[in-house]
C-alpha atoms as a PDB file:
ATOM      1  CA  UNK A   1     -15.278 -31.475 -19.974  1.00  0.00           C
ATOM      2  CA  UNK A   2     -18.110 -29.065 -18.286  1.00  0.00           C
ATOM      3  CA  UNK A   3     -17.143 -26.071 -16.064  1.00  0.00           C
ATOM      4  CA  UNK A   4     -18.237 -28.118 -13.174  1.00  0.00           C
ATOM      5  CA  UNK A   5     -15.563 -31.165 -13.822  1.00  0.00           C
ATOM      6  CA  UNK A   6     -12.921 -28.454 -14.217  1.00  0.00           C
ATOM      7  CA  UNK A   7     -13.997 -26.214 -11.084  1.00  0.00           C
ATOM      8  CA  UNK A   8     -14.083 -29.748  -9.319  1.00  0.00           C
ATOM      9  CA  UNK A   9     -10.458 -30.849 -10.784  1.00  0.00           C
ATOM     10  CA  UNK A  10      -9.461 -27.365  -9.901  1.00  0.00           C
ATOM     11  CA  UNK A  11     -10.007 -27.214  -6.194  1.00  0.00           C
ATOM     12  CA  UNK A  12      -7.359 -28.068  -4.169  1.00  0.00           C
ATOM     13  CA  UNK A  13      -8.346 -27.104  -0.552  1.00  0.00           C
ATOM     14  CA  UNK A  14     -11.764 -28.270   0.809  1.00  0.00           C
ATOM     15  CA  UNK A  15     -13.980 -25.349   2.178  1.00  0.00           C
ATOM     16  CA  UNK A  16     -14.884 -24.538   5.579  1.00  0.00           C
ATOM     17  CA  UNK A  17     -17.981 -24.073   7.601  1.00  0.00           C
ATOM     18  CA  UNK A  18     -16.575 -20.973   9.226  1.00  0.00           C
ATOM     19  CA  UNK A  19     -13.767 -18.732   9.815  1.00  0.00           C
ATOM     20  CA  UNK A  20     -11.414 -16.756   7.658  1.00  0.00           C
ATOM     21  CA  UNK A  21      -9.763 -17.778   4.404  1.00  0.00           C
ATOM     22  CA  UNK A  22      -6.141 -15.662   3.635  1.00  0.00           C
ATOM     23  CA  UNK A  23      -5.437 -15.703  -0.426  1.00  0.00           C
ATOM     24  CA  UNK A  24      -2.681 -14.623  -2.351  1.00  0.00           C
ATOM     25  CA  UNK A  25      -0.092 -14.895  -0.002  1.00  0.00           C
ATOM     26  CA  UNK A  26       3.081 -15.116  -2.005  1.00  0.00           C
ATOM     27  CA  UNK A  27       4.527 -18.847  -1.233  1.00  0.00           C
ATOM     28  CA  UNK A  28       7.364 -18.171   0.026  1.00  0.00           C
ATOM     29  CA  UNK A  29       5.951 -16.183   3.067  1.00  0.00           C
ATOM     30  CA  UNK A  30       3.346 -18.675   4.144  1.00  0.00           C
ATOM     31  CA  UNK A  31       5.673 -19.925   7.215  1.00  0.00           C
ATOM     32  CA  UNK A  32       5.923 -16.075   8.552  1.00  0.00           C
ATOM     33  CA  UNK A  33       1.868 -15.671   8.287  1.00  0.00           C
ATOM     34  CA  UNK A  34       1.395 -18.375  10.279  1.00  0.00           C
ATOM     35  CA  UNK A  35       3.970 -17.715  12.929  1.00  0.00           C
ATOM     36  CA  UNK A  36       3.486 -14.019  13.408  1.00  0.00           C
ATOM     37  CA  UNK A  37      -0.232 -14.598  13.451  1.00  0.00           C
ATOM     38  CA  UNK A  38      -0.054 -17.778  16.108  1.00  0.00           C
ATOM     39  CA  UNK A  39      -1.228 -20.503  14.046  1.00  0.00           C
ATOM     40  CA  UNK A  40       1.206 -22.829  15.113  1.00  0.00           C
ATOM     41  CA  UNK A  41      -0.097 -22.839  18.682  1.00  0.00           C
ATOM     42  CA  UNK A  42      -3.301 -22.644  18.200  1.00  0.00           C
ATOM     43  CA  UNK A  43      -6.327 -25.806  18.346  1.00  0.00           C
ATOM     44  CA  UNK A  44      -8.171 -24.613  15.511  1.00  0.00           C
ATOM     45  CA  UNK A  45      -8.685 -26.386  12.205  1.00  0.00           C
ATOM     46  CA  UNK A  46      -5.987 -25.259  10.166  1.00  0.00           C
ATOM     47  CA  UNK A  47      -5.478 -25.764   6.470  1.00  0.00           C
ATOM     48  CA  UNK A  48      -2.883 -24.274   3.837  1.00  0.00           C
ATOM     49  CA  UNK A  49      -1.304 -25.343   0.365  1.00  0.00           C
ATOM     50  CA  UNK A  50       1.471 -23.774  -1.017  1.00  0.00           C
ATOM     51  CA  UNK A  51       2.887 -23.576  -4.176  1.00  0.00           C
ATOM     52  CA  UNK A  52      -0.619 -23.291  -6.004  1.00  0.00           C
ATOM     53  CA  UNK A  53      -0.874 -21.377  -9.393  1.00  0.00           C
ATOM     54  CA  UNK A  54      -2.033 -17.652  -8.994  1.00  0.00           C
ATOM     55  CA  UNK A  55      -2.860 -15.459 -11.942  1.00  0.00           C
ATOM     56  CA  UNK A  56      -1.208 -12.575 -10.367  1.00  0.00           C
ATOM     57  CA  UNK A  57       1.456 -14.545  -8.271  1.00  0.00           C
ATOM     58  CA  UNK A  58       2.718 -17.389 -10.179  1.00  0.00           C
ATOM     59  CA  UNK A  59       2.566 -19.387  -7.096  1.00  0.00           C
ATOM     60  CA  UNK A  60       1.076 -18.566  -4.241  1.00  0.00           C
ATOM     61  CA  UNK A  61       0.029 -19.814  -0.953  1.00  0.00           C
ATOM     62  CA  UNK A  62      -3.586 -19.784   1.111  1.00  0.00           C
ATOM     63  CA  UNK A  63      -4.400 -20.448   4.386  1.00  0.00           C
ATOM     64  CA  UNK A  64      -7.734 -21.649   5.914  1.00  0.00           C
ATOM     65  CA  UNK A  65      -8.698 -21.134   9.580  1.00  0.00           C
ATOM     66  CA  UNK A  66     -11.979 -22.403  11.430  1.00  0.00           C
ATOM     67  CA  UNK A  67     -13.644 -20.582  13.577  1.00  0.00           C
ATOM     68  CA  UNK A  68     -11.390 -17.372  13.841  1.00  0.00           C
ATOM     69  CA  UNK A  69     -11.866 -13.942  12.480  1.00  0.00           C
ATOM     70  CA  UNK A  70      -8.685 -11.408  12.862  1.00  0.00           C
ATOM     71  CA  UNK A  71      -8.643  -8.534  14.508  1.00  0.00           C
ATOM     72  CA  UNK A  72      -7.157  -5.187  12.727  1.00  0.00           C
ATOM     73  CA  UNK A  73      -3.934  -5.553  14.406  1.00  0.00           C
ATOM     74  CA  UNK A  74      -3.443  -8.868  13.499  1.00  0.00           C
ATOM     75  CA  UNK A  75      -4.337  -8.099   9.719  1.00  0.00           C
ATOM     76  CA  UNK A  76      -1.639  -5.118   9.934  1.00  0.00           C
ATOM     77  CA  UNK A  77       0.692  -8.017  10.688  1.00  0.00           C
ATOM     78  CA  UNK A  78      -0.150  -9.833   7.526  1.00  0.00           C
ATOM     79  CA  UNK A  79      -0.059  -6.650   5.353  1.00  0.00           C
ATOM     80  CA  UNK A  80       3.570  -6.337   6.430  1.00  0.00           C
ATOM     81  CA  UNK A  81       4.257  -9.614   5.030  1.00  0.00           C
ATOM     82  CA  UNK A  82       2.084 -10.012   2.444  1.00  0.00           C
ATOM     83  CA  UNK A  83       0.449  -6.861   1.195  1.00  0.00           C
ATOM     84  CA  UNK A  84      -1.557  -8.867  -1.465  1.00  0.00           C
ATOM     85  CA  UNK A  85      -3.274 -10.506   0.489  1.00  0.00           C
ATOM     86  CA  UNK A  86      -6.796 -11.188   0.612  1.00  0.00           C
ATOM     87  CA  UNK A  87      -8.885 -12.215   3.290  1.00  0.00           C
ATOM     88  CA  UNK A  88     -12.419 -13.685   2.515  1.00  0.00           C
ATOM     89  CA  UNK A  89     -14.192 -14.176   6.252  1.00  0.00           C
ATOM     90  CA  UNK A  90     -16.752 -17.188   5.862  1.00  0.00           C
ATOM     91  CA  UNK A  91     -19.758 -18.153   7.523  1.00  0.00           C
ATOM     92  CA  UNK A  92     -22.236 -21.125   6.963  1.00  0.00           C
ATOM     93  CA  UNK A  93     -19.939 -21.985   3.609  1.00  0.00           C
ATOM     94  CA  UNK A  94     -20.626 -18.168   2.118  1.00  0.00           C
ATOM     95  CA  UNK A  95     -18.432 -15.333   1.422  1.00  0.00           C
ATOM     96  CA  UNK A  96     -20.017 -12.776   3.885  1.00  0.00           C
ATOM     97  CA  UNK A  97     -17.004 -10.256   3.615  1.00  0.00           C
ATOM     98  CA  UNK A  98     -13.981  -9.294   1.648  1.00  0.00           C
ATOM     99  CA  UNK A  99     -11.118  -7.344   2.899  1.00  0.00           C
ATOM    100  CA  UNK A 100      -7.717  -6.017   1.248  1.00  0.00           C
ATOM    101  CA  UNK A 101      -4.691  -6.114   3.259  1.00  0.00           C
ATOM    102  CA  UNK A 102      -2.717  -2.627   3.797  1.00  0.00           C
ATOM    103  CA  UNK A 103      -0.068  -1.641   5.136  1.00  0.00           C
ATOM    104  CA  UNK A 104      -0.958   0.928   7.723  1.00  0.00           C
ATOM    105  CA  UNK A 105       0.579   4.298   7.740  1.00  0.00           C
ATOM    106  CA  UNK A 106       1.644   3.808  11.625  1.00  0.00           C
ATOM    107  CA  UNK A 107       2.707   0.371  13.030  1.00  0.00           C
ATOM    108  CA  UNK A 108       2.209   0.274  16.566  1.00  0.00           C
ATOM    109  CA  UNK A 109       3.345  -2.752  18.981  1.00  0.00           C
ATOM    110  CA  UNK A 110       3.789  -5.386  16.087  1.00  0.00           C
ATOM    111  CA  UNK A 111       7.267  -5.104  14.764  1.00  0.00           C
ATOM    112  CA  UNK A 112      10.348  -5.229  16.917  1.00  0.00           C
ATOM    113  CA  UNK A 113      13.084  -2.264  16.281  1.00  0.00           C
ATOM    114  CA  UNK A 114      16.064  -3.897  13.955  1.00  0.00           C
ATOM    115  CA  UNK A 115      18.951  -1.658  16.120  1.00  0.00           C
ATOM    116  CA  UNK A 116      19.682  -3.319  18.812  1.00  0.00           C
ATOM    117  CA  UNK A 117      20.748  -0.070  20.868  1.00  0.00           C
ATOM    118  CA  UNK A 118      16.789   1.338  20.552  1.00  0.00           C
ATOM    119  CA  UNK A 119      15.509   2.055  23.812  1.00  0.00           C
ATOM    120  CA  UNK A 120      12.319   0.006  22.733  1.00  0.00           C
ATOM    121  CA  UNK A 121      14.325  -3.423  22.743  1.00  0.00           C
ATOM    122  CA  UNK A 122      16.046  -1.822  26.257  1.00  0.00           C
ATOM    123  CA  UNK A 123      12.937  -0.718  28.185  1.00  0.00           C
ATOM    124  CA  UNK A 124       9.049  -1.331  28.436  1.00  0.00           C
ATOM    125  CA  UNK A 125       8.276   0.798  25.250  1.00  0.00           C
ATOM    126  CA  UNK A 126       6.000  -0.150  22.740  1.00  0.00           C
ATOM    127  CA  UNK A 127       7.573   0.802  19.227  1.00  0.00           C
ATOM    128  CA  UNK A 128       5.994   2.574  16.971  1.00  0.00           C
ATOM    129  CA  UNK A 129       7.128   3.108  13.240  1.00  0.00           C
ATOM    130  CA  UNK A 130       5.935   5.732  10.848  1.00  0.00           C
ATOM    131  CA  UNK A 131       5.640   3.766   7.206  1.00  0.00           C
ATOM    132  CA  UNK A 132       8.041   5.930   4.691  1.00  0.00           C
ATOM    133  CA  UNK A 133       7.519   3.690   1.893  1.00  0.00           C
ATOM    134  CA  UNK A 134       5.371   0.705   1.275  1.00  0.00           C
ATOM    135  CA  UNK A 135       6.877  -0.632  -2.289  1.00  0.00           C
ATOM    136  CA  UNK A 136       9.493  -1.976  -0.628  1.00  0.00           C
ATOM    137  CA  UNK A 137       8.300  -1.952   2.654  1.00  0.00           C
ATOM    138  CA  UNK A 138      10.392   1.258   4.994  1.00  0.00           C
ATOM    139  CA  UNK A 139       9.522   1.558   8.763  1.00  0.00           C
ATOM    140  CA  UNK A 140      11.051   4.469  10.287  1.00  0.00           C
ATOM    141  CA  UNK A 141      11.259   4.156  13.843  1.00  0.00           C
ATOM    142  CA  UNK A 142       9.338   6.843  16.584  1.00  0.00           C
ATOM    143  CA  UNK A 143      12.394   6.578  18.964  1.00  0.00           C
ATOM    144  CA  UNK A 144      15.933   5.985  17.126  1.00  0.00           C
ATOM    145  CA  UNK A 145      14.903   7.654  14.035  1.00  0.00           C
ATOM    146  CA  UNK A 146      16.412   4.265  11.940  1.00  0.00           C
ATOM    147  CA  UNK A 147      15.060   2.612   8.855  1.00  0.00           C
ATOM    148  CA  UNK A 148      13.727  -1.034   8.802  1.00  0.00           C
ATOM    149  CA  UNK A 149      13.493  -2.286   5.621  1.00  0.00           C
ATOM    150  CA  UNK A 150      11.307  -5.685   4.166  1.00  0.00           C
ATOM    151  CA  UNK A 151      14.591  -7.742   5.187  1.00  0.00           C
ATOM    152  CA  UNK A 152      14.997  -6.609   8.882  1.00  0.00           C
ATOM    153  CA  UNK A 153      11.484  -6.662  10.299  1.00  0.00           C
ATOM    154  CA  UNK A 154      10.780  -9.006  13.371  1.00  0.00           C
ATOM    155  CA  UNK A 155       7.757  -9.455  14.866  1.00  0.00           C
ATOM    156  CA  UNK A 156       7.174  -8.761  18.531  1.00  0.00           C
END
């Protein structure tokens, strides 16, 4: 079988025109990209597979959107819940850029405080969490001084 037939076999998601392609998300966390991004209310052409063999992930999930490049805030949202990933923006069919999810070492305005007596969930403040460990995943929060770990985090 040529390289062609197998890169052909291989494919499992068709490619898109334009728009931004997220990789390496581990499967289980596809449903929480695509909620805390808004891409289940959106009109876009959407695609995503799950479960696909990764290399590095065993299994991992992608996600294909038309038309829409993310801004950095919306990125820092995917870092939190999948620091892997990899997002390959697309125009005219061609890789034009490659970018590495991190995790920021502030979080500003994305993730909701986990204690409920925070004067962020009481009042009009946006939060803002100073990262104090990334592997796992430790927000420490600007106002209440608590810990939110991987398990806790909410999305505002």
């Amino acid at each position: 079988m040529t390289d062609d037939i197998k890169k052909k076999l291989k494919l499992k998601v068709s490619a898109i025109k334009d728009g931004t392609v997220i990789d390496h998300i581990p499967a289980a966390s596809l449903f929480k990209v695509i909620t805390i991004l808004g891409l289940d209310k959106i009109k876009n052409q959407i695609t995503f597979g799950t479960n696909l063999d990764s290399n590095k992930l065993g299994q991992k999930a992608i996600i294909k959107v038309s038309d829409i490049y993310f801004e950095n805030d919306e990125i820092n949202k995917i870092a939190l819940i999948a620091p892997n990933a990899k997002l390959n923006i697309i125009k005219d069919y061609e890789v034009v850029e490659k970018k590495v999810v991190e995790i920021p070492d502030r979080i500003v305005g994305i993730v909701k405080c986990f204690n409920p007596k925070c004067i962020t969930n009481n009042e009009e403040i946006t939060t803002c969490f100073r990262v104090v460990s990334k592997e796992p995943i430790a927000l420490k929060c600007r106002y209440c001084e608590k810990i939110t770990g991987a398990e806790q985090i909410s999305m505002k």
